[in-house]
N, C-alpha and C. Protein backbone atom coordinates (compact mmCIF):
# COMPACT_ATOMS: atom_id res chain seq x y z
N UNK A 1 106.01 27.57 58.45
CA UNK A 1 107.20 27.11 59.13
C UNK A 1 107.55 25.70 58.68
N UNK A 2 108.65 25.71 58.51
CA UNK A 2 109.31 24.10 57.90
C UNK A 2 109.69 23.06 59.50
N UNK A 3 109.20 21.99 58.81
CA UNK A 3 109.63 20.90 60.38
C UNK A 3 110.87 20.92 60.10
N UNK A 4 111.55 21.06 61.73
CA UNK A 4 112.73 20.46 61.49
C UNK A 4 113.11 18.98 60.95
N UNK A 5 114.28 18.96 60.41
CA UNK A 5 115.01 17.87 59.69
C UNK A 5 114.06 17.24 58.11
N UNK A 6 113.95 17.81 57.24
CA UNK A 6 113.20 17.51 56.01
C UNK A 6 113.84 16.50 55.56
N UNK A 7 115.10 16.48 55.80
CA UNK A 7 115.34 15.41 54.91
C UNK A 7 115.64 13.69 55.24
N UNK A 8 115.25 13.71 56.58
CA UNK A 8 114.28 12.53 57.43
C UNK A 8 113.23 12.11 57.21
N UNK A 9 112.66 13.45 56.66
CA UNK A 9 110.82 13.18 56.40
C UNK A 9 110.89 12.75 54.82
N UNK A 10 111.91 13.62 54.03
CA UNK A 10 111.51 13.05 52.44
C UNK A 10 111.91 11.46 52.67
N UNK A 11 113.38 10.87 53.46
CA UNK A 11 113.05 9.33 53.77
C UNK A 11 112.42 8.65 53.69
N UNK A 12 111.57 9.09 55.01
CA UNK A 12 110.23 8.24 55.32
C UNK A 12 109.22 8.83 54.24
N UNK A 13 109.22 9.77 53.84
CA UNK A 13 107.99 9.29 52.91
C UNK A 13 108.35 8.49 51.33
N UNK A 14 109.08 8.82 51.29
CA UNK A 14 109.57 7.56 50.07
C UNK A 14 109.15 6.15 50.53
N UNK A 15 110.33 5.79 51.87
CA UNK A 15 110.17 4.66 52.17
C UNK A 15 108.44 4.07 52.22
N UNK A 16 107.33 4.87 53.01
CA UNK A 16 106.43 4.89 52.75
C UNK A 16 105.69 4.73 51.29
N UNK A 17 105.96 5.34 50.40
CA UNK A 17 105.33 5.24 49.19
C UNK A 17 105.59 3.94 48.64
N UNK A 18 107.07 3.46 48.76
CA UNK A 18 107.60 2.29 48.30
C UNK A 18 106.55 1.24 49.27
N UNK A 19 106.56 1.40 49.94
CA UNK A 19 105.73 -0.22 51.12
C UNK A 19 103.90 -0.09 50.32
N UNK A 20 103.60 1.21 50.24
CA UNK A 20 102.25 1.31 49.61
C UNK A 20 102.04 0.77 48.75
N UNK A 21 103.21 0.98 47.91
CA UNK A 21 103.19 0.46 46.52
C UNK A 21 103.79 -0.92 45.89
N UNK A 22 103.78 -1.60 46.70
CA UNK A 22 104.28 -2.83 46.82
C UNK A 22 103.22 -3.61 47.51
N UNK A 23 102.67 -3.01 49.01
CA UNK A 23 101.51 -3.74 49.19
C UNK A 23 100.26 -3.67 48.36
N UNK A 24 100.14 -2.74 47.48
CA UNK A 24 98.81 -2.58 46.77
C UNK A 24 99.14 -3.72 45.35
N UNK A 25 100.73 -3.93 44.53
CA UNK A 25 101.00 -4.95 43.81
C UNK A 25 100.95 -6.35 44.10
N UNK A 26 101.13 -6.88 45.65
CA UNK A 26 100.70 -7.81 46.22
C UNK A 26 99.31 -8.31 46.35
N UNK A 27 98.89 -7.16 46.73
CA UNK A 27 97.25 -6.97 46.77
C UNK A 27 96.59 -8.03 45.79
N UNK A 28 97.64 -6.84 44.35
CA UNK A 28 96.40 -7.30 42.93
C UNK A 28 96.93 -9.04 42.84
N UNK A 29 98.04 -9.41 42.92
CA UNK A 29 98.93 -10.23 42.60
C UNK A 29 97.53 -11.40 43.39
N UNK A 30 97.61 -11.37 44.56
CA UNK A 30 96.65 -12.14 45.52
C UNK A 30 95.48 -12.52 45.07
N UNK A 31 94.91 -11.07 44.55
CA UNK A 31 93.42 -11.05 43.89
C UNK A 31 93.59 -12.23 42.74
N UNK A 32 94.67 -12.02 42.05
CA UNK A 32 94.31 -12.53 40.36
C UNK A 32 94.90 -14.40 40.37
N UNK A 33 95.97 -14.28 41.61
CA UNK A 33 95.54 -15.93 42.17
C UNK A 33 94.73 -16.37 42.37
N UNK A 34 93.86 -15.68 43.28
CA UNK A 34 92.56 -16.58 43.87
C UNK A 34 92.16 -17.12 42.58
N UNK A 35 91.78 -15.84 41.73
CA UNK A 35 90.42 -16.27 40.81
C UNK A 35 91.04 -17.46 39.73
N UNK A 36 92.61 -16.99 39.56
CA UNK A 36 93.00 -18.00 38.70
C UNK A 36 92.72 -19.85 39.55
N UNK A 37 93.26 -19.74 41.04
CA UNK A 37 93.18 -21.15 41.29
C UNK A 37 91.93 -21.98 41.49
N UNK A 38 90.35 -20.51 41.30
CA UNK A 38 89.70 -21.34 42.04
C UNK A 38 88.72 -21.74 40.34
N UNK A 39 89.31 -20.63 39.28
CA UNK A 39 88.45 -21.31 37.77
C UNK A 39 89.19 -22.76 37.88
N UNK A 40 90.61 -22.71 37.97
CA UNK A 40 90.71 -24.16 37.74
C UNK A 40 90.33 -25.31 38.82
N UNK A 41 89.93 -24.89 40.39
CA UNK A 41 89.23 -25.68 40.60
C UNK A 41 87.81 -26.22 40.18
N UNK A 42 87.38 -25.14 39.71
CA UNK A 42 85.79 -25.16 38.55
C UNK A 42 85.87 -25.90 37.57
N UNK A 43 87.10 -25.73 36.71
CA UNK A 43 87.27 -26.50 35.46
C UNK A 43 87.87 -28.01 35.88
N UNK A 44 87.90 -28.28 37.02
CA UNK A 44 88.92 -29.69 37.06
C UNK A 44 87.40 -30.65 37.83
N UNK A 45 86.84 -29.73 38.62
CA UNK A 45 85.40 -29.93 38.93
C UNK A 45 84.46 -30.48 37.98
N UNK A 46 84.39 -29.89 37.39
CA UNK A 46 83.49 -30.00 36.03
C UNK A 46 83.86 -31.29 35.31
N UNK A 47 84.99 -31.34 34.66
CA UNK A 47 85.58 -32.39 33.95
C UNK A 47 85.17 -33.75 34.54
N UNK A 48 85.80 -34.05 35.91
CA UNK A 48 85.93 -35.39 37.14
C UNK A 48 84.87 -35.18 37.63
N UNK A 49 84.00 -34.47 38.19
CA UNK A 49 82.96 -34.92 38.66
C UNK A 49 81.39 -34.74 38.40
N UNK A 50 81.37 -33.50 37.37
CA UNK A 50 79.64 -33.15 36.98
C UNK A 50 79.81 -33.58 35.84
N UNK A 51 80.69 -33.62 34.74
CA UNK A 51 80.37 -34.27 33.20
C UNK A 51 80.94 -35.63 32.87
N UNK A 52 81.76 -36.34 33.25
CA UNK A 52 82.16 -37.30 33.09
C UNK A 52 82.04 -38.54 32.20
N UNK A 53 80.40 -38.73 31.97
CA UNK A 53 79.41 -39.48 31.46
C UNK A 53 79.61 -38.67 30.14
N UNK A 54 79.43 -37.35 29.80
CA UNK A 54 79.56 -36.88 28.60
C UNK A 54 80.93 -37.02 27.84
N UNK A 55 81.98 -36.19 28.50
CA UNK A 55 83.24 -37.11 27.79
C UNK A 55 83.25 -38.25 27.66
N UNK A 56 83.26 -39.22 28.15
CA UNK A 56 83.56 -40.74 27.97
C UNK A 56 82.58 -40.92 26.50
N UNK A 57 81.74 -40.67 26.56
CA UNK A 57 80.38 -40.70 25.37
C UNK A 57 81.38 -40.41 23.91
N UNK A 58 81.48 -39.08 24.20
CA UNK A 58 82.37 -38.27 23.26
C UNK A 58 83.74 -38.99 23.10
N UNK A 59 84.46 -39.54 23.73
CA UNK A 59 85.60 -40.25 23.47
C UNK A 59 85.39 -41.19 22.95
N UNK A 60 84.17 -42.45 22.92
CA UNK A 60 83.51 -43.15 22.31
C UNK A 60 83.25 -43.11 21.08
N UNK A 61 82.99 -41.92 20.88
CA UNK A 61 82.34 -41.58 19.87
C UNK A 61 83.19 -41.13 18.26
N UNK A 62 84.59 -40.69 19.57
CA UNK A 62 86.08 -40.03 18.36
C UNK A 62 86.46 -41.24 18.43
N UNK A 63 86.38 -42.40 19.17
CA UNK A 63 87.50 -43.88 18.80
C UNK A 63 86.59 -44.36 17.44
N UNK A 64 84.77 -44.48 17.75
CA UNK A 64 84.26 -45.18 16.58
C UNK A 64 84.79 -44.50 14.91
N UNK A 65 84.68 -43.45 15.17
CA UNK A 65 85.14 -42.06 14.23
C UNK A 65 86.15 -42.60 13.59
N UNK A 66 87.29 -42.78 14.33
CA UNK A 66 89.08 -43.32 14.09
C UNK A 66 88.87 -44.90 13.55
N UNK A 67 87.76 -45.85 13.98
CA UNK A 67 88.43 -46.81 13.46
C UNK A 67 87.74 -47.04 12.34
N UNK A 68 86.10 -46.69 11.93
CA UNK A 68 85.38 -46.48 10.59
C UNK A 68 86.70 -45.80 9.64
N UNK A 69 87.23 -44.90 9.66
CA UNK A 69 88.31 -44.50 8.76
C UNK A 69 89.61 -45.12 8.73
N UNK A 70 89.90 -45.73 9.21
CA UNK A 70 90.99 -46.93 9.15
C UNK A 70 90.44 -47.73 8.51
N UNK A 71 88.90 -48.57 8.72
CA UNK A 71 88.76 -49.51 7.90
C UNK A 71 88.27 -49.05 6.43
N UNK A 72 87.88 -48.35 6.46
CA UNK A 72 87.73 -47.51 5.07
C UNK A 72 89.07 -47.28 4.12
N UNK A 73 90.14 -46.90 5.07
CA UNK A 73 91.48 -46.38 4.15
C UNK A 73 92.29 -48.18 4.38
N UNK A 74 91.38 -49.16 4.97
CA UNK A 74 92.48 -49.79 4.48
C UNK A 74 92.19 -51.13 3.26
N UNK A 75 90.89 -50.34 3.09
CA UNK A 75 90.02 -51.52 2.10
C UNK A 75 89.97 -50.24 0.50
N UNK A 76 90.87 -50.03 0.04
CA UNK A 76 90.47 -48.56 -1.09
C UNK A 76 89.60 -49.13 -1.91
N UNK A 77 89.44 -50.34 -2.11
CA UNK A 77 88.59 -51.32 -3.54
C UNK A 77 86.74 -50.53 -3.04
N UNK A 78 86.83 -50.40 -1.73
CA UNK A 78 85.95 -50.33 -0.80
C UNK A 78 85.44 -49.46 -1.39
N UNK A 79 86.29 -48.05 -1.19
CA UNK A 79 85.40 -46.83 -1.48
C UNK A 79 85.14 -46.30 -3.43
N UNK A 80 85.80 -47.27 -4.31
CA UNK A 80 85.51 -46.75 -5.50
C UNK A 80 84.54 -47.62 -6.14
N UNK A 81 83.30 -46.62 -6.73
CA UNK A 81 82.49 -47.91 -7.41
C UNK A 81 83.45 -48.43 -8.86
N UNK A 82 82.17 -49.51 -9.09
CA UNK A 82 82.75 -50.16 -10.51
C UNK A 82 81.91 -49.51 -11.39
N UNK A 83 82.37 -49.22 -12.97
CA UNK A 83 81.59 -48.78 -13.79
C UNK A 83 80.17 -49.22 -14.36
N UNK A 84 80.29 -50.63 -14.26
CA UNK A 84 79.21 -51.11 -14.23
C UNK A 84 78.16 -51.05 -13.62
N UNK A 85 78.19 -50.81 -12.25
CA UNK A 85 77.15 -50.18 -11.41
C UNK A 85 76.83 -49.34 -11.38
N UNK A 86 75.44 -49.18 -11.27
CA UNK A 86 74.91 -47.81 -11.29
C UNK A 86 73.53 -47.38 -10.57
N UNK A 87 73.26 -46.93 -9.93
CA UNK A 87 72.24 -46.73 -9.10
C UNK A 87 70.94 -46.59 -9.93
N UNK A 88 69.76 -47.25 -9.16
CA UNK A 88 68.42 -46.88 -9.92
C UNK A 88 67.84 -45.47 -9.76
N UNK A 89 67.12 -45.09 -10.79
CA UNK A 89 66.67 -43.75 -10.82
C UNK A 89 67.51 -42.90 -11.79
N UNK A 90 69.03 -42.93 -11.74
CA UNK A 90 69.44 -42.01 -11.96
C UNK A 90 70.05 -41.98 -13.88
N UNK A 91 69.24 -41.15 -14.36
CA UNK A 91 69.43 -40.95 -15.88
C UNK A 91 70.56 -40.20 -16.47
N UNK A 92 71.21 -40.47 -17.59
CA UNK A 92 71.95 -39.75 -18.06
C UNK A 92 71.85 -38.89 -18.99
């Protein structure tokens, strides 16, 4: 036996499928925020407050880097020997 009025019920069940399926895209939407906001609270964590001492080191370390090659490129006499010199040991 068919319920009366079917085409009330195909309505609501559309309308239904549509709210399902929208709350379950919300759902994921929710899920894949969290994890996104809370790596970058991990990664902003990490940076400012457990390594800090290591970058700074490392930034130290790329300035000495930067200015040894500045003074190198700005002395060129610097980096070419003279023919006359020549290291001991080494035979021709």
């Amino acid at each position: 036996m068919k319920c009366p009025g079917g085409w009330l019920q195909t309505g609501d069940l559309c309308l239904y499928e549509v709210f399902f399926s929208l709350t379950l895209l919300i759902t994921v939407l929710v899920v894949i925020l969290v994890i996104l906001f809370s790596g970058l609270g991990v990664m902003a964590w990490a940076r400012f407050r457990k390594f800090p001492p290591l970058f700074e080191a490392y930034e130290h370390q790329l300035a000495r880097q930067r200015y040894l090659a500045r003074a190198r490129s700005s002395r060129p006499e610097a980096t070419i020997r003279s023919k006359g010199v020549r290291k001991r040991g080494k035979k021709r």
